[in-house]
Protein backbone atom coordinates (compact mmCIF):
# COMPACT_ATOMS: atom_id res chain seq x y z
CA UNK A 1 120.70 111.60 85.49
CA UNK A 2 118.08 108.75 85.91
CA UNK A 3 119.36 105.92 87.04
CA UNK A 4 119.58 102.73 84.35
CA UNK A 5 116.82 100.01 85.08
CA UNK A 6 118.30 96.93 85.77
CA UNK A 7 117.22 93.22 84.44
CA UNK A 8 117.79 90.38 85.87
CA UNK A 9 118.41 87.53 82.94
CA UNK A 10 117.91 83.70 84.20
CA UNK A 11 119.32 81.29 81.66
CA UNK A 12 121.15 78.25 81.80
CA UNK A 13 122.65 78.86 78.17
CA UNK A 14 125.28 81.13 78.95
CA UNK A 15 125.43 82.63 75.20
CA UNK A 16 121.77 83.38 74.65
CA UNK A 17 122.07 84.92 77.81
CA UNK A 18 124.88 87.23 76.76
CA UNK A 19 123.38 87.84 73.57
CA UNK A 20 120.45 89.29 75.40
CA UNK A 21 122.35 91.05 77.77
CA UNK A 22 124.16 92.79 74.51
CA UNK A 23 120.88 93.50 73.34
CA UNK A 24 119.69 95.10 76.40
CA UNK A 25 122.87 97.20 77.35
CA UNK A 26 122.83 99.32 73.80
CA UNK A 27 119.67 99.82 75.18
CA UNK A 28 120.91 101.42 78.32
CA UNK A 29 119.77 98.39 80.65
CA UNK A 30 122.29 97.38 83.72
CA UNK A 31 122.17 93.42 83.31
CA UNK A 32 122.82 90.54 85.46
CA UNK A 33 123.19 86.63 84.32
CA UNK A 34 122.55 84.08 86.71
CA UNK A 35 122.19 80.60 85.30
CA UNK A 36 119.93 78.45 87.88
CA UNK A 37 116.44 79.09 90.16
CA UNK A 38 118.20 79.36 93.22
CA UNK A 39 120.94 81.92 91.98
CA UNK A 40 117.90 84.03 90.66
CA UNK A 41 115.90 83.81 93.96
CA UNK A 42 118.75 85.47 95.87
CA UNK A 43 119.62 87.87 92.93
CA UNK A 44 115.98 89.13 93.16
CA UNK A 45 117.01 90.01 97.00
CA UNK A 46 120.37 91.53 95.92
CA UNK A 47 120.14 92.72 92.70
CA UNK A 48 116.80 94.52 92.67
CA UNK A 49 115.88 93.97 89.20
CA UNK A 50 113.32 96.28 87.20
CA UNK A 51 112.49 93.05 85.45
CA UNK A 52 113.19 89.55 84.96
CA UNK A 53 113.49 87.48 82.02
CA UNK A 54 113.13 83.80 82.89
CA UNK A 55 113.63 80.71 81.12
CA UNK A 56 111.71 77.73 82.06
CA UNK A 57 113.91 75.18 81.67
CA UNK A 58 116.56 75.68 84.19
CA UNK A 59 118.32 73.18 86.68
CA UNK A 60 117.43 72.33 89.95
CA UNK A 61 114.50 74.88 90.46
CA UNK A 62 113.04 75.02 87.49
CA UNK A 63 111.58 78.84 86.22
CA UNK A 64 107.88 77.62 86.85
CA UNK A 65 108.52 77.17 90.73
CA UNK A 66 110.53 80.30 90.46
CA UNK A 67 107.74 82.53 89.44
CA UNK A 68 105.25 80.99 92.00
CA UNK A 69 108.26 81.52 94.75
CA UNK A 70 108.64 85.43 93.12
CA UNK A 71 104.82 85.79 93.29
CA UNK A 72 103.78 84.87 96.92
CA UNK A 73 106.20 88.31 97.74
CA UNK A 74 106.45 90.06 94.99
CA UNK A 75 105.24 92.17 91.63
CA UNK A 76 108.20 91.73 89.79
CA UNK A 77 107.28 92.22 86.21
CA UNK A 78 108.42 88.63 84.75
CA UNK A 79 108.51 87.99 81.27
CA UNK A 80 109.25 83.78 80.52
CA UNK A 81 111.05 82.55 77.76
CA UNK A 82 110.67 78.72 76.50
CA UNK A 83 111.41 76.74 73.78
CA UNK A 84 107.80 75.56 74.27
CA UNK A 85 104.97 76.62 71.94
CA UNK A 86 102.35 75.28 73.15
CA UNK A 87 99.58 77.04 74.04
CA UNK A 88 99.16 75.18 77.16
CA UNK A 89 102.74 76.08 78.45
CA UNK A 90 102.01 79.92 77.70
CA UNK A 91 98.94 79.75 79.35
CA UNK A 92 100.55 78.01 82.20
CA UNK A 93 103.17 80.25 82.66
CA UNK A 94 100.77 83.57 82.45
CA UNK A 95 98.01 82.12 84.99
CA UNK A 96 101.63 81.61 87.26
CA UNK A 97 102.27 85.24 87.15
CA UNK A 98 104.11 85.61 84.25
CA UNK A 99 103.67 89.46 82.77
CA UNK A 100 104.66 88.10 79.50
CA UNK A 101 105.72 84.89 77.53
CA UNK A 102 108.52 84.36 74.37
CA UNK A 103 108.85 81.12 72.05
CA UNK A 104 112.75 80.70 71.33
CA UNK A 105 113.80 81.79 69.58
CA UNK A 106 112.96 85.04 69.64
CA UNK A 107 113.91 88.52 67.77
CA UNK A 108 116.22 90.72 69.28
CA UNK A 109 113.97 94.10 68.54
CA UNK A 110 110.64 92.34 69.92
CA UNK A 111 112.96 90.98 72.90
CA UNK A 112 113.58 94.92 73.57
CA UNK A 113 110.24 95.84 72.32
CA UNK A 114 108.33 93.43 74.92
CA UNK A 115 110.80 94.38 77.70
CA UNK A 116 109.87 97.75 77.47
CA UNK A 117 106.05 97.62 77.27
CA UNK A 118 106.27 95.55 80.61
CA UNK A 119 107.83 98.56 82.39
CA UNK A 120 105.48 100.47 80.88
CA UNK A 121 102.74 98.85 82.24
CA UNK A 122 104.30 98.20 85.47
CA UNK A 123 105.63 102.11 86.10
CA UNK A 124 102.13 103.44 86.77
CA UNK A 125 101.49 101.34 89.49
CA UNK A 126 104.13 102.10 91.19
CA UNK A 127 103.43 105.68 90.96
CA UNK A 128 99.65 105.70 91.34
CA UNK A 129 98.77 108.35 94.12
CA UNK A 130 98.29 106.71 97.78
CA UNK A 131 94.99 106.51 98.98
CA UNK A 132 94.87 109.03 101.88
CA UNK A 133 92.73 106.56 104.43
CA UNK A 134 95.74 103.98 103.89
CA UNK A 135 98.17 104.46 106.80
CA UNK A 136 101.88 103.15 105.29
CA UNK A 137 105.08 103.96 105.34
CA UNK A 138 107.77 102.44 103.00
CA UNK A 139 111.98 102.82 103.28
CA UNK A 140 114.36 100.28 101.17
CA UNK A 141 113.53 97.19 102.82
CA UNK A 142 110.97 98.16 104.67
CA UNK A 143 107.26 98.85 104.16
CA UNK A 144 104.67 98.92 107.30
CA UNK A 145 101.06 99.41 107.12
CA UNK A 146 99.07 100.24 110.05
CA UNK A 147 95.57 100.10 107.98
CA UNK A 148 96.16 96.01 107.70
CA UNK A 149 98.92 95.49 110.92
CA UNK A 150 101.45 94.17 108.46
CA UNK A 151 104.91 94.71 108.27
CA UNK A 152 107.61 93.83 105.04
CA UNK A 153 111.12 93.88 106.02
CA UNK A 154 113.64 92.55 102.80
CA UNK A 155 110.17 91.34 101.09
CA UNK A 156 109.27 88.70 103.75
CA UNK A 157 106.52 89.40 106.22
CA UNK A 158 107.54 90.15 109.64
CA UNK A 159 104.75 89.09 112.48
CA UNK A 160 104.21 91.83 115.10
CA UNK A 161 102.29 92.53 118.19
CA UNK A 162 100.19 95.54 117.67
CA UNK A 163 101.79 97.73 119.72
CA UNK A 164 104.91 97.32 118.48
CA UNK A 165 103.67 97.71 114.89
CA UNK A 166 102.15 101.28 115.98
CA UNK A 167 105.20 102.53 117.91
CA UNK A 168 107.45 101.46 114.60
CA UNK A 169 105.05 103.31 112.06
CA UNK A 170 104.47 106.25 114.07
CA UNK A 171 108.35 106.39 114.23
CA UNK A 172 108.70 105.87 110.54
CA UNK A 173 105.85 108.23 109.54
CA UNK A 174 108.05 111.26 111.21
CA UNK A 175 111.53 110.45 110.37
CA UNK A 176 114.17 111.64 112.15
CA UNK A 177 112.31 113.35 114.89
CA UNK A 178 113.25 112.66 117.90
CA UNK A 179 110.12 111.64 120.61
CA UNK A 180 110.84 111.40 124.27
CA UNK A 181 109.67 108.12 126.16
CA UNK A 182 106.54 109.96 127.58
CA UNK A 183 106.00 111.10 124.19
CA UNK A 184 105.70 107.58 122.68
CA UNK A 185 103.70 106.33 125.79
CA UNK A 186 101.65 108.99 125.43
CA UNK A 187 100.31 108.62 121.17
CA UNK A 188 100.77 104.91 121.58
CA UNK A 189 99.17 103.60 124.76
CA UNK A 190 97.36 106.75 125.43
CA UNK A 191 97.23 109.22 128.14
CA UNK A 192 95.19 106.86 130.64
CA UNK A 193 98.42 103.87 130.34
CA UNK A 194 99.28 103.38 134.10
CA UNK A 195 102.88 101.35 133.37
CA UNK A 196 106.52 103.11 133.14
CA UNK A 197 109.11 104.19 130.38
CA UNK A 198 110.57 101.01 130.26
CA UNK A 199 108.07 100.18 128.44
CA UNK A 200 108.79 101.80 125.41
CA UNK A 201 112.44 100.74 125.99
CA UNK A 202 111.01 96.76 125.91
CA UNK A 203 108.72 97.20 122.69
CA UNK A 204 112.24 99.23 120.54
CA UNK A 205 114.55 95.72 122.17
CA UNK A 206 112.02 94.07 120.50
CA UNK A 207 111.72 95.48 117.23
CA UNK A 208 115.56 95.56 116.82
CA UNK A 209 115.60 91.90 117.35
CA UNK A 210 113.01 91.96 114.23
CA UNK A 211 114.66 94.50 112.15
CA UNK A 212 118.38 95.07 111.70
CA UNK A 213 119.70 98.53 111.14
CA UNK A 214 119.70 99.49 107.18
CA UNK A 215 122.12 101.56 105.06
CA UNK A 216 119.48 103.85 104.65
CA UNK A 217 118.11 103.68 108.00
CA UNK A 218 117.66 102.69 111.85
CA UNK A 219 116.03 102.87 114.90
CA UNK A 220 118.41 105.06 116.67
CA UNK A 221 118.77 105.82 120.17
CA UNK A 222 118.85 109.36 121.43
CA UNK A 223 120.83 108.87 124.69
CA UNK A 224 118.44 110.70 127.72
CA UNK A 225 116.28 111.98 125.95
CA UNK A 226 114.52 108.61 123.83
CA UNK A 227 114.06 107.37 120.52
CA UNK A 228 113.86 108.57 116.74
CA UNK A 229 113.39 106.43 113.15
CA UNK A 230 117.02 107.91 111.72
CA UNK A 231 116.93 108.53 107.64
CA UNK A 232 120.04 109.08 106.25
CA UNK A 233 120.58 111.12 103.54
């Protein structure tokens, strides 16, 4: 069975924002309400919405600043929601990132109606075939690229030496293989490298001080033998 996608609603009026959560449940949608910027900048972290519906008008961070915060990480489909008309205020919102904009108030059915055609146009992005010259790997939480030397860990970009980058992605690219030190001296500082094992002990200290272990997986030590990027099932 597929699993529900979720929505993440940001409203400060707690009843329009159960109302829409109604809606979107008989429409098999998980929900969550959060009712301020800063609640819906950490539910985007914990939560892992499909989508967000975001109303502008919010206290403290208000949902203008919370798109631009979402964007500079992130291609969460956003659709806003205002009690502003204006043309200028839509066209604000969309050159912010927005995927979509609603005047309150707003019909249920179109509510549904817009949510869905967002996903749609979102889904094939996400699974549009990888270009074969692109060299990236991506877990939960973690996405490294070797073709641009950058590294994602929980969305935020994590700045790496190159060697380190190339000893975690060739790790990640064969999960849960196991590679002796010579092994990783060998494909990462080549054949010709002069210094020791330790080494490769050194650049895994220092990636582990970079990236903590996940639920889903680690960089686990294989006692005397080496090292291996563990997946768990």
């Amino acid at each position: 069975m597929a699993a529900k996608q979720k929505i993440l609603i940001v409203d400060d009026d707690s009843n329009i924002a159960e109302l829409i959560s109604l809606y979107l449940t008989k429409e098999c949608f998980e929900t969550m309400i959060v009712g301020d910027g800063e609640s819906a900048l950490t539910a985007v972290e914990s939560f892992r919405p499909n989508l967000m519906l975001l109303d502008l008008m919010l206290p403290g961070i208000d949902g203008y600043q919370v798109c631009r915060e979402i964007r500079a990480k992130s291609a969460l489909p956003i659709i806003m929601l205002s009690a502003k008309g204006e043309i200028f205020d839509k066209v604000l919102g969309l050159e912010m990132g927005a995927d979509d904009y609603m005047e309150k108030p707003f019909d249920s059915k179109e509510l549904v109606a817009r949510v869905k055609a967002v996903l749609r146009r979102y889904k094939p992005a996400i699974q549009a075939p990888p270009d074969p010259d692109i060299k990236c790997v991506e877990y939960p939480d973690l996405v490294v690229n070797q073709t641009n030397y950058s590294v994602l860990y929980k969305g935020h970009p994590v700045e790496m030496p190159p060697k380190e980058l190339e000893l975690l992605y060739f790790l990640a690219s064969s999960p849960n293989h196991v590679f002796t030190r010579e092994q990783l001296l060998d494909q990462i500082w080549g054949y010709e490298y002069i210094g020791d094992t330790r080494t490769v002990d050194v650049h895994i200290k220092r990636l582990r001080e970079k990236i903590n272990d996940h639920e889903s997986w680690k960089l686990a030590t294989i006692w005397g033998i080496g090292y291996k990027f563990e997946v768990k099932a």
